[in-house]
N, C-alpha and C. Protein backbone atom coordinates (compact mmCIF):
# COMPACT_ATOMS: atom_id res chain seq x y z
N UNK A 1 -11.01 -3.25 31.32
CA UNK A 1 -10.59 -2.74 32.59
C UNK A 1 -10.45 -3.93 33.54
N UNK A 2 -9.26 -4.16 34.00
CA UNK A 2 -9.02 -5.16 35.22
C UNK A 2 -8.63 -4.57 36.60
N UNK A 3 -9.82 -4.84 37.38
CA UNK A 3 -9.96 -4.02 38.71
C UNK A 3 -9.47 -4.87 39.81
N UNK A 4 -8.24 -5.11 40.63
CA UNK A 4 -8.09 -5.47 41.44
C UNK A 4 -7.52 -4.82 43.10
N UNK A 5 -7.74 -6.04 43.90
CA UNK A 5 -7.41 -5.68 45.10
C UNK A 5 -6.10 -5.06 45.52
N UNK A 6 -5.83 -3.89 47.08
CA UNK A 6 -4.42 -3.65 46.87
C UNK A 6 -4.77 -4.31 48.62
N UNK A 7 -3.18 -4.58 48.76
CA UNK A 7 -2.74 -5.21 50.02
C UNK A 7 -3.05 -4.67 51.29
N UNK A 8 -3.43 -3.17 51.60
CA UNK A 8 -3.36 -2.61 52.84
C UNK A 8 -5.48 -1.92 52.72
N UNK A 9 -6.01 -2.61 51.44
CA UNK A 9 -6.85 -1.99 51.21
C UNK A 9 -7.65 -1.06 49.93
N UNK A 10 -8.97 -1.13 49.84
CA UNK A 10 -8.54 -0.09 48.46
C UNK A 10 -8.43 -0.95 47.00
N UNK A 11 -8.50 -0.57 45.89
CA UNK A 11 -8.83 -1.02 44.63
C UNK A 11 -7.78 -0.28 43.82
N UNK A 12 -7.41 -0.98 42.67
CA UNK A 12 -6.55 0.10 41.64
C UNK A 12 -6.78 -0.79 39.99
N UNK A 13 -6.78 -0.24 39.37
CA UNK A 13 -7.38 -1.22 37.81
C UNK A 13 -6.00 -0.61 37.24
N UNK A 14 -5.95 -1.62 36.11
CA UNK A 14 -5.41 -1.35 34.59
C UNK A 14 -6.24 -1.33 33.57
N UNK A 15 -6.00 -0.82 32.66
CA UNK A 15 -6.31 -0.39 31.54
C UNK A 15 -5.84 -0.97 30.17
N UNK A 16 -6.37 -2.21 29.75
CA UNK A 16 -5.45 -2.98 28.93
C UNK A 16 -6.69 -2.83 27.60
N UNK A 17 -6.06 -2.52 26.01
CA UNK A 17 -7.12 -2.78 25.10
C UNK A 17 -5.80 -3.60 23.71
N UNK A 18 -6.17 -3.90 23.14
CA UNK A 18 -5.76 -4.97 22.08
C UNK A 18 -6.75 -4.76 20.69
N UNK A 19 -5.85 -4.04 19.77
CA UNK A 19 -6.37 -4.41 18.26
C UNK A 19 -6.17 -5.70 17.76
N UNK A 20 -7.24 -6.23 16.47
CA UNK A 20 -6.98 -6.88 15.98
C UNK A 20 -5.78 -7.42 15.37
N UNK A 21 -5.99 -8.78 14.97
CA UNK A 21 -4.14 -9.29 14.02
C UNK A 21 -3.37 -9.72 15.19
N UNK A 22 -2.24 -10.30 14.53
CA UNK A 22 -0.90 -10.97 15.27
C UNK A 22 -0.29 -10.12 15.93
N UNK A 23 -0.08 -10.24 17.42
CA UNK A 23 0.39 -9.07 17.96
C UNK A 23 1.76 -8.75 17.26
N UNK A 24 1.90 -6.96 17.39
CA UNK A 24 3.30 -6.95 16.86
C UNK A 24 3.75 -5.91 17.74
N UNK A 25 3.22 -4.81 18.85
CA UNK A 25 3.82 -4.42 19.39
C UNK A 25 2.85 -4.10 20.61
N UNK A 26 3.63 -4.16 21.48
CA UNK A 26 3.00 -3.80 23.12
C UNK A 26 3.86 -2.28 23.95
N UNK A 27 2.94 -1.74 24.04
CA UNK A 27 3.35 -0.16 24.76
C UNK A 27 2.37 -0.51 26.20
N UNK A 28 3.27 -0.37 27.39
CA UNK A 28 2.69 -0.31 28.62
C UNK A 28 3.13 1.03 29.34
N UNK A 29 2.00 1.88 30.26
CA UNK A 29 2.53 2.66 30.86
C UNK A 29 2.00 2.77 32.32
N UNK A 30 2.70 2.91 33.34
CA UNK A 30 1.46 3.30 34.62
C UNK A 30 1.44 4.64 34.69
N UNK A 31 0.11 4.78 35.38
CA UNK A 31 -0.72 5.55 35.59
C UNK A 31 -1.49 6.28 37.46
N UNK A 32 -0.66 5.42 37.95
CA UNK A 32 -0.51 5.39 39.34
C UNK A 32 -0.14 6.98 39.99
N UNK A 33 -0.49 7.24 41.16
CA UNK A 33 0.85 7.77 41.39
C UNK A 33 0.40 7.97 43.11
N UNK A 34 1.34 8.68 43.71
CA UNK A 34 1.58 8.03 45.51
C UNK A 34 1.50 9.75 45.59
N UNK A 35 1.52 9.73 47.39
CA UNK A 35 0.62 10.80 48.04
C UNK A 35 2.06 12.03 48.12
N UNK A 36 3.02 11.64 47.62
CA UNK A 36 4.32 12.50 47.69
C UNK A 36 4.29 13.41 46.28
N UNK A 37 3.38 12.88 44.72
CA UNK A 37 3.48 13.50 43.95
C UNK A 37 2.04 12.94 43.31
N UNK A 38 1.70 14.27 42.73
CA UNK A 38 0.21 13.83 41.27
C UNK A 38 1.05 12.71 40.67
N UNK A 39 0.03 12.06 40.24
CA UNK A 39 0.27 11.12 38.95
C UNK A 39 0.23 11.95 37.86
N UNK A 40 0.56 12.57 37.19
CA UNK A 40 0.43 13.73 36.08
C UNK A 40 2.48 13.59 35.81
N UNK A 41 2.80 13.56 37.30
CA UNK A 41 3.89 14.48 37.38
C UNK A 41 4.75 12.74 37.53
N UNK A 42 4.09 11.99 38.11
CA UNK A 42 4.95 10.51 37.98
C UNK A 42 5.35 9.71 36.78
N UNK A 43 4.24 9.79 35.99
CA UNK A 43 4.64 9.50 34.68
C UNK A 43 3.52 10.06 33.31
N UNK A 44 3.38 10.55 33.80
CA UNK A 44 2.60 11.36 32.46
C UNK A 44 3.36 11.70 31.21
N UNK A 45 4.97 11.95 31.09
CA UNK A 45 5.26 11.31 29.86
C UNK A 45 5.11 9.88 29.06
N UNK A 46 5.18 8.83 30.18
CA UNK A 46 4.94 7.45 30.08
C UNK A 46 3.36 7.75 29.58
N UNK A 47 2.64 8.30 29.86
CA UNK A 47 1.04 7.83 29.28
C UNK A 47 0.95 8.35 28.18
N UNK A 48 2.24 9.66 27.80
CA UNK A 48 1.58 10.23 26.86
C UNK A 48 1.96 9.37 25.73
N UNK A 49 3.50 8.78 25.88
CA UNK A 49 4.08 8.14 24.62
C UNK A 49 3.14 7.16 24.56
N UNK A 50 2.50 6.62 25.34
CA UNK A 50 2.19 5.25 25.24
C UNK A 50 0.51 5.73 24.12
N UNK A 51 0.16 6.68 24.27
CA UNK A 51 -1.05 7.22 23.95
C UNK A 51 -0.86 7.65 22.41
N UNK A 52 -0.06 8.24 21.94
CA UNK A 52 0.88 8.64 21.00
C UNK A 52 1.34 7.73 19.93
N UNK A 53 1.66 6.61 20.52
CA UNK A 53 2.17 5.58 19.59
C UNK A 53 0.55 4.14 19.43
N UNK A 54 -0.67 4.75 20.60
CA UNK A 54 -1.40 3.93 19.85
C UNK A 54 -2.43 5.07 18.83
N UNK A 55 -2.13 6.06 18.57
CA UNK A 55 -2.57 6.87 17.73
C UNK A 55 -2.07 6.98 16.23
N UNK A 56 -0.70 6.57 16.57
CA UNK A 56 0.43 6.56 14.98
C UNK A 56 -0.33 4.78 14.44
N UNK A 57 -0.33 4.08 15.05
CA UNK A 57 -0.19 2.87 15.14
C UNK A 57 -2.03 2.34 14.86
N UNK A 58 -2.56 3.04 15.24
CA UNK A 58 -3.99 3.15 14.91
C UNK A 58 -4.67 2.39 13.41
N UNK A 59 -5.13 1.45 13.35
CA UNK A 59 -5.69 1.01 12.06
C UNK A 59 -4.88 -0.19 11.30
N UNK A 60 -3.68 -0.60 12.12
CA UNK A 60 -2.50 -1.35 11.23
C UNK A 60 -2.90 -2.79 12.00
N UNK A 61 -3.46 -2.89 13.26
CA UNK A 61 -3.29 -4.15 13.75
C UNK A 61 -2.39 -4.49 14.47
N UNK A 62 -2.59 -5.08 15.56
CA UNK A 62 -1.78 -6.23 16.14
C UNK A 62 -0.81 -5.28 17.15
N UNK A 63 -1.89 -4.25 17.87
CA UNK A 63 -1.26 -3.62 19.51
C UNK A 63 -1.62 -3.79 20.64
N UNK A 64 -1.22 -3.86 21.00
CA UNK A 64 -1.56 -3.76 22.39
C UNK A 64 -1.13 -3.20 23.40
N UNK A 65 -2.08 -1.92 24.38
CA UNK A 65 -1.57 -0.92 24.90
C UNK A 65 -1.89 -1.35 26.24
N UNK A 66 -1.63 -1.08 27.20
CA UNK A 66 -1.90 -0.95 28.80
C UNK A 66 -1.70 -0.11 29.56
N UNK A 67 -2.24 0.62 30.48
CA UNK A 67 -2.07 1.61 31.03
C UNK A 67 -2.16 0.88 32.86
N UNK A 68 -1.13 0.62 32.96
CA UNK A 68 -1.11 0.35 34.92
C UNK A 68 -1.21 0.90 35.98
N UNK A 69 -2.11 0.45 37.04
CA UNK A 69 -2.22 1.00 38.44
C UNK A 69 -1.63 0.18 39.21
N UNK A 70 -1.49 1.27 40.58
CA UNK A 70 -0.84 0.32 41.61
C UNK A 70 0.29 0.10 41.22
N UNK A 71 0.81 0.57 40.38
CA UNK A 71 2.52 0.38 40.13
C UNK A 71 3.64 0.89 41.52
N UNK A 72 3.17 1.89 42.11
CA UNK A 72 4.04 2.64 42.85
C UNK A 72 3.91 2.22 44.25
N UNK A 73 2.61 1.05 44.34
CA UNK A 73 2.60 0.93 46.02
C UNK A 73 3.33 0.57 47.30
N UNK A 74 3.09 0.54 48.09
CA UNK A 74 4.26 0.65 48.97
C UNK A 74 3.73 -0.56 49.87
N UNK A 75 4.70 -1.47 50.57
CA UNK A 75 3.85 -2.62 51.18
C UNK A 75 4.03 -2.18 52.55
């Protein structure tokens, strides 16, 4: 978990984990979402594929997934 600062205030992390082996594929998704809509509804297909493909992908080595905050902020 990497927890950092946001500009007007306030904290937002990512969510980064890494299997073993030579990387061979990276799935990122954010996870954010702003006061106009749930985050469910911003990208919650984005979390699901990303969730999905480290489940298929599970046991082979060499992924790396991330899940991002603070993607949507506004300066």
């Amino acid at each position: 978990m990497q927890s950092f600062p946001l500009p007007r205030g306030g904290r937002s992390r990512n969510i980064v984990a890494r299997s073993p082996g030579p990387l061979r594929a990276i799935v990122v998704a954010h996870l954010d979402g702003v006061a106009e809509g749930p985050a469910a509804n911003d990208n919650g297909s984005g979390v699901a594929a990303m969730l999905e493909v480290a489940r298929d992908l599970r046991g082979d080595g060499g992924l790396l997934v991330a899940a991002l905050g603070a993607e949507a902020r506004v300066e």
